[in-house]
Protein backbone atom coordinates (compact mmCIF):
# COMPACT_ATOMS: atom_id res chain seq x y z
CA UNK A 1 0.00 0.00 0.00
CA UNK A 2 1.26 3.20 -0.80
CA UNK A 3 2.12 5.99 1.95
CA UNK A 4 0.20 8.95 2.22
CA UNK A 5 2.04 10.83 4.60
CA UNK A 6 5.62 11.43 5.85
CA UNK A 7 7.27 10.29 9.15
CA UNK A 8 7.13 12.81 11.91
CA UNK A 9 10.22 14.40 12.69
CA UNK A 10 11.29 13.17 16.00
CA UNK A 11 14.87 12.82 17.71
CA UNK A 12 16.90 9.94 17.18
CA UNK A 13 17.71 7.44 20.28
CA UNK A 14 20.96 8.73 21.57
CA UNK A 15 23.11 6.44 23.98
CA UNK A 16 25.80 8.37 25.87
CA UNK A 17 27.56 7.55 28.92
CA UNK A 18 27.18 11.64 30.73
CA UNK A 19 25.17 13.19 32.44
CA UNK A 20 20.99 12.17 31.83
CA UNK A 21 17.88 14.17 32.91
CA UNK A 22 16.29 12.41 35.97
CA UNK A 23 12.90 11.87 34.07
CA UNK A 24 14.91 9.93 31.56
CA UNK A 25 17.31 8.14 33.59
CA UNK A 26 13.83 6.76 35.72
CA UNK A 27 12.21 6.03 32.24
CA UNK A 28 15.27 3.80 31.53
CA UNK A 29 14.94 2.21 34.61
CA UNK A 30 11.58 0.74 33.72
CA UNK A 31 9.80 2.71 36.08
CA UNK A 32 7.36 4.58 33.74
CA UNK A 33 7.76 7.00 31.00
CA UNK A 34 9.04 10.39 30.88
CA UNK A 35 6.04 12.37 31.18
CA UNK A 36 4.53 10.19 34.27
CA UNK A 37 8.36 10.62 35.91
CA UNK A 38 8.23 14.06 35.63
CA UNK A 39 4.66 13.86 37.43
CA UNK A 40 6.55 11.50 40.14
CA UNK A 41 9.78 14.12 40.35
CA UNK A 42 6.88 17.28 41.23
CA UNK A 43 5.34 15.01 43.58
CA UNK A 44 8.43 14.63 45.67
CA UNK A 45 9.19 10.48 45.92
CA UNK A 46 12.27 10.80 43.97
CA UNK A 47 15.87 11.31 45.79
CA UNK A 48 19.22 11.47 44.38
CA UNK A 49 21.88 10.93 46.70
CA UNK A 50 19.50 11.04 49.50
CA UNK A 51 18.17 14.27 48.69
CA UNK A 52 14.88 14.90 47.18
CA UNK A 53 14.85 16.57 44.13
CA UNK A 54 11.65 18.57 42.48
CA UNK A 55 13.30 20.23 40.33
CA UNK A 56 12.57 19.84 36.57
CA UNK A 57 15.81 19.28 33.84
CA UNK A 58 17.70 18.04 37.01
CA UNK A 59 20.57 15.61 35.22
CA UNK A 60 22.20 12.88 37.28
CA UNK A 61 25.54 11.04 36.85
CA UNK A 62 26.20 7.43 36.02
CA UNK A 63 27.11 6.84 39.78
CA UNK A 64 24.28 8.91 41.61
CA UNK A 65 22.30 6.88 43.87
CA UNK A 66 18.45 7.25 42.29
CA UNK A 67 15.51 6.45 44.19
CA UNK A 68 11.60 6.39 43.57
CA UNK A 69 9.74 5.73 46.83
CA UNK A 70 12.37 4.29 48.44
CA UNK A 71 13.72 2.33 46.16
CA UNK A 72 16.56 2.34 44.49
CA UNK A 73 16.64 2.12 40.40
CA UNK A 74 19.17 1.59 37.77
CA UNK A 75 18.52 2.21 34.39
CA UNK A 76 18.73 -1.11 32.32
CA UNK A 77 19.98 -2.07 28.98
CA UNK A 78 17.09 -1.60 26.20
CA UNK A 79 15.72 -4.12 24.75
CA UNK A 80 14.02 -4.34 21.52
CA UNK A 81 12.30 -7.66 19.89
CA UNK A 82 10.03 -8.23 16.81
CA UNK A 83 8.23 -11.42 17.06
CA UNK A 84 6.53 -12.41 13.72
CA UNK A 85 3.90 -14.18 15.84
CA UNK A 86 1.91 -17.39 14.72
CA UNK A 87 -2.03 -18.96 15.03
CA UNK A 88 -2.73 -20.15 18.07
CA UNK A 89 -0.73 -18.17 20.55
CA UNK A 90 -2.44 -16.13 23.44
CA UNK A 91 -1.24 -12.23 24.19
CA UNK A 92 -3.16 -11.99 26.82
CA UNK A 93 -2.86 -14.00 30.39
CA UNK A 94 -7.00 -13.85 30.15
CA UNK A 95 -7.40 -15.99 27.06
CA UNK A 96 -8.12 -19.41 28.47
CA UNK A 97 -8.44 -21.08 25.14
CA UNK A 98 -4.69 -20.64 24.20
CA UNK A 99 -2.43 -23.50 25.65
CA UNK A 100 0.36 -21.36 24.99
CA UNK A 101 1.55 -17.45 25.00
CA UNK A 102 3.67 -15.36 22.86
CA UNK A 103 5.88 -14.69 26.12
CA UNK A 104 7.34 -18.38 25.50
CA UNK A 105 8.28 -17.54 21.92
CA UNK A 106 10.98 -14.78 23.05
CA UNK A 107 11.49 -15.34 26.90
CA UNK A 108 15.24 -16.24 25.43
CA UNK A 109 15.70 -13.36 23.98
CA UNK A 110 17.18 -11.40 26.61
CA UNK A 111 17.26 -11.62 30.17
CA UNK A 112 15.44 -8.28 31.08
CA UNK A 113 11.98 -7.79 31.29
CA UNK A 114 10.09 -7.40 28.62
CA UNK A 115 6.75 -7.22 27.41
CA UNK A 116 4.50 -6.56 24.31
CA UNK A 117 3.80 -3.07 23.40
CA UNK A 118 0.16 -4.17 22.57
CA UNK A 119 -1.93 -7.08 21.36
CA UNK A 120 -3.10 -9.55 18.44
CA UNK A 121 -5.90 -11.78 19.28
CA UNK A 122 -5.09 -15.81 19.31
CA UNK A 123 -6.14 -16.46 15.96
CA UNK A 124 -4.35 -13.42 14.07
CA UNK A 125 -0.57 -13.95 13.25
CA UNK A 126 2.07 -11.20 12.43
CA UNK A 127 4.17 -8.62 13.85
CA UNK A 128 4.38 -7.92 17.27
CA UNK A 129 7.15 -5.87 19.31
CA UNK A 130 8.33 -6.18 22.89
CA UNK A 131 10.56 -4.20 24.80
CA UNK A 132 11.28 -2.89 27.95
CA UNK A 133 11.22 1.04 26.75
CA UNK A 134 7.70 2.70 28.56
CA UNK A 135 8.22 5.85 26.44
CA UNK A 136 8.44 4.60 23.13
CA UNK A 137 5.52 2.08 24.32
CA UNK A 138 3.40 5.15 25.16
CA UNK A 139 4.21 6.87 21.82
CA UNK A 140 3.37 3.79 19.67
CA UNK A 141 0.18 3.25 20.92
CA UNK A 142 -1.20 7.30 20.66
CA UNK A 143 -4.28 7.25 19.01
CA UNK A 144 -3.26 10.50 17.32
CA UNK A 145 0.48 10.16 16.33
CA UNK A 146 1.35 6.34 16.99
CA UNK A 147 2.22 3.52 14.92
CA UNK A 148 0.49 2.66 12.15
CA UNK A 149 0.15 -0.79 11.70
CA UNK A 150 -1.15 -2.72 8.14
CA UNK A 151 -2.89 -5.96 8.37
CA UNK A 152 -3.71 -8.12 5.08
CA UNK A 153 -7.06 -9.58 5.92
CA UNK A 154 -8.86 -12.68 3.91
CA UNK A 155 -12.69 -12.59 4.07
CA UNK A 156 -15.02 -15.27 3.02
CA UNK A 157 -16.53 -13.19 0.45
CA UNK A 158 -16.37 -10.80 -1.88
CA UNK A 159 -15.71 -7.23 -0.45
CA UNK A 160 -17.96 -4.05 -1.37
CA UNK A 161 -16.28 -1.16 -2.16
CA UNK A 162 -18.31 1.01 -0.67
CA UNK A 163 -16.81 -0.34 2.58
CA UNK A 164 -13.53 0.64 1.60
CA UNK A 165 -14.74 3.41 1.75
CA UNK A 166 -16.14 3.10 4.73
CA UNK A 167 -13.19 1.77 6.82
CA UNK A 168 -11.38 4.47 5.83
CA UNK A 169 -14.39 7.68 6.98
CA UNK A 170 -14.36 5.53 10.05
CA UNK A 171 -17.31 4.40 12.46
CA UNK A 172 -17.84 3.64 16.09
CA UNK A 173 -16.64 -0.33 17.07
CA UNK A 174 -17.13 -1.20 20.48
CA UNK A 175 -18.26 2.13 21.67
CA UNK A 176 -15.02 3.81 20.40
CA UNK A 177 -14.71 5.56 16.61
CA UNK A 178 -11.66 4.07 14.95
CA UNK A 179 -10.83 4.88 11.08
CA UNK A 180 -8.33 3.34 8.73
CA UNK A 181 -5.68 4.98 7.22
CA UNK A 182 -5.58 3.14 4.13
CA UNK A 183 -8.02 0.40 2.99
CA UNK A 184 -7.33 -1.48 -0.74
CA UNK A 185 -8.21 -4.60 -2.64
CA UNK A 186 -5.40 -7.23 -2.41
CA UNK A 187 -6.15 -9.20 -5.32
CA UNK A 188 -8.59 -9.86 -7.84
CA UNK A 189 -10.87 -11.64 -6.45
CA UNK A 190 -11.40 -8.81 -4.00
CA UNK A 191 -11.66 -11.42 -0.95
CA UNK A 192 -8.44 -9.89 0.56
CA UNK A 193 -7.60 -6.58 1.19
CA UNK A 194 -4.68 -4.57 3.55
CA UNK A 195 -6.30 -2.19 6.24
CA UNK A 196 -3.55 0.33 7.60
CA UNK A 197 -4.50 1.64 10.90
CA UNK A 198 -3.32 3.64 13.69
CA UNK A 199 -4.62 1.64 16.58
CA UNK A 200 -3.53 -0.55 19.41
CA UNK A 201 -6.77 -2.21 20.14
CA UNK A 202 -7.42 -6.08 20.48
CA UNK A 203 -8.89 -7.38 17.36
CA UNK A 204 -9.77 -3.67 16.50
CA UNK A 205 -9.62 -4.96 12.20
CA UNK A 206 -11.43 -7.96 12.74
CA UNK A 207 -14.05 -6.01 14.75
CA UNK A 208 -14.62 -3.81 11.92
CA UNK A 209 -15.29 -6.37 8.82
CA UNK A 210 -17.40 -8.61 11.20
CA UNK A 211 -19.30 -5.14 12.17
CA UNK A 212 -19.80 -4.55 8.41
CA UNK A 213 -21.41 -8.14 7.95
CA UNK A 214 -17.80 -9.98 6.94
CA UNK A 215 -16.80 -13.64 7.55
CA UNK A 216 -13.23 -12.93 8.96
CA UNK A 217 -10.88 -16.13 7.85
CA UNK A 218 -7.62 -14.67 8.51
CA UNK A 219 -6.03 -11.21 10.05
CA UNK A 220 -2.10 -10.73 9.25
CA UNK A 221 0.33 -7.73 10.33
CA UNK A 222 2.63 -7.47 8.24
CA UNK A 223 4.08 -3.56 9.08
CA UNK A 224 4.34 -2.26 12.34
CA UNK A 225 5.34 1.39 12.14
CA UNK A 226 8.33 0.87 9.38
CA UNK A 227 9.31 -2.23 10.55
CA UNK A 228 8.71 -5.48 8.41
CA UNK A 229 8.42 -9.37 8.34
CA UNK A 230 11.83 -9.46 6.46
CA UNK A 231 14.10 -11.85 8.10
CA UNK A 232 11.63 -12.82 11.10
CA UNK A 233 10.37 -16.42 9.82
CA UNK A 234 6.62 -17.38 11.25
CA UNK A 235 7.49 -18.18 15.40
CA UNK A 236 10.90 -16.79 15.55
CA UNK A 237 12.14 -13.43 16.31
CA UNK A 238 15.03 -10.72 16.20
CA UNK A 239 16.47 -8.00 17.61
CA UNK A 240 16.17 -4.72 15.79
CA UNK A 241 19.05 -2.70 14.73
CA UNK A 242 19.82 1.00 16.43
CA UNK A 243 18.64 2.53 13.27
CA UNK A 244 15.44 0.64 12.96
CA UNK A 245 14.98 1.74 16.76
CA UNK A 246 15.36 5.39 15.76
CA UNK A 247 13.09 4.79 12.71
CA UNK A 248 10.55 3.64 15.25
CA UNK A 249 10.94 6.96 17.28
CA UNK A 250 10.94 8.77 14.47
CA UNK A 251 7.59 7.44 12.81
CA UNK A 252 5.30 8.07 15.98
């Protein structure tokens, strides 16, 4: 599908070993993201070097002593991972009916914590990301400026196109309005077509070709923000590269 629109400008990642503003050095902790630190720094739970600091922009060194509530934090190595996920895997500890989770497909990956920066339901396969980075979680998934992610979807029937249309004015699904970016045929039988949409929502494309009277057989990501399936076989995953991370910050 063709892009309408150009990537945001945004700051690339930068990784140095000076000084860091406190909001960011609690952000790489794992504690939150930048915006809710600075919220935690105003509210007064944060000491460095056993003094509490309120002050905004305040940097800290690589051997201050950081707490948040009384406990201490160090900033930990991030951690980026692209699963290309397959049928038949829960994302969500709620869904009884899957024997197994996506968090057993990359719990080797790396031995910090991370999780998925948002959901595909057990029968959908494709892309999904998981880190340990709160900020760029938070920026992903804004309805506004996030991610946009494209899904190639096969129907059991023929698709109007009229409801192209349709899926790309947008409409209310599951009392919340939700539009797609892009919506096109995918072949010529016009029983598949690719959605692009800037949502994080559970099974938020399915939801909207069942609501329009569809028979969904199959629901695939295939981009997530400008990262691909190249290289990530079906179950398997991969680190991403530094400048695929700042392509990530730079797209959202």
């Amino acid at each position: 599908m063709s892009r309408t629109s150009k990537p945001k400008s945004r700051r690339p990642l930068i990784t140095s070993g000076g000084p860091l503003r406190l909001n960011r050095y609690i952000s790489n902790a794992g504690v939150c993201s930048r915006r809710e630190a600075d919220l935690l720094i105003e509210s007064g739970v944060v000491t460095v070097n056993g003094e509490t600091v309120v002050q905004m922009g305040y940097k800290v060194n690589s051997g201050d002593s950081v707490q948040v509530g009384g406990t201490t934090i160090r900033p930990e190595t991030k951690r980026y991972v692209l699963l290309n996920k397959p049928k038949g895997f829960g994302t969500s500890p709620g869904d009884s009916r899957a024997r197994r989770g996506v968090a057993e497909l990359v719990q080797k990956a790396c031995k910090e914590d991370i999780r998925s920066i948002d959901k595909l339901d057990r029968e959908s396969t494709g892309l999904m990301l998981f880190t340990n980075d709160e900020e760029l979680m938070v920026r992903m998934n804004n309805p506004q400026s996030g991610a946009a992610r494209l899904y190639h979807v096969i129907l059991g029937e023929r698709v109007q196109s009229n409801h192209l249309e349709e899926l790309k004015k947008g409409f209310i699904v599951d009392k919340g309005f939700v539009r797609a970016e892009e919506a096109e045929f995918a072949n010529e039988e016009h029983n598949q077509i690719g959605v692009k949409i800037v949502s994080s929502r559970s099974r938020i494309v399915r939801r909207m070709l069942e609501q329009l009277g569809y028979h969904v057989l199959k629901v695939d990501r295939v981009t997530l923000g400008p990262l691909t399936k190249k290289d990530v076989p079906r179950g398997s995953f991969r680190h991403l590269s530094d400048v695929e991370i700042n392509l990530l910050r730079m797209s959202c």
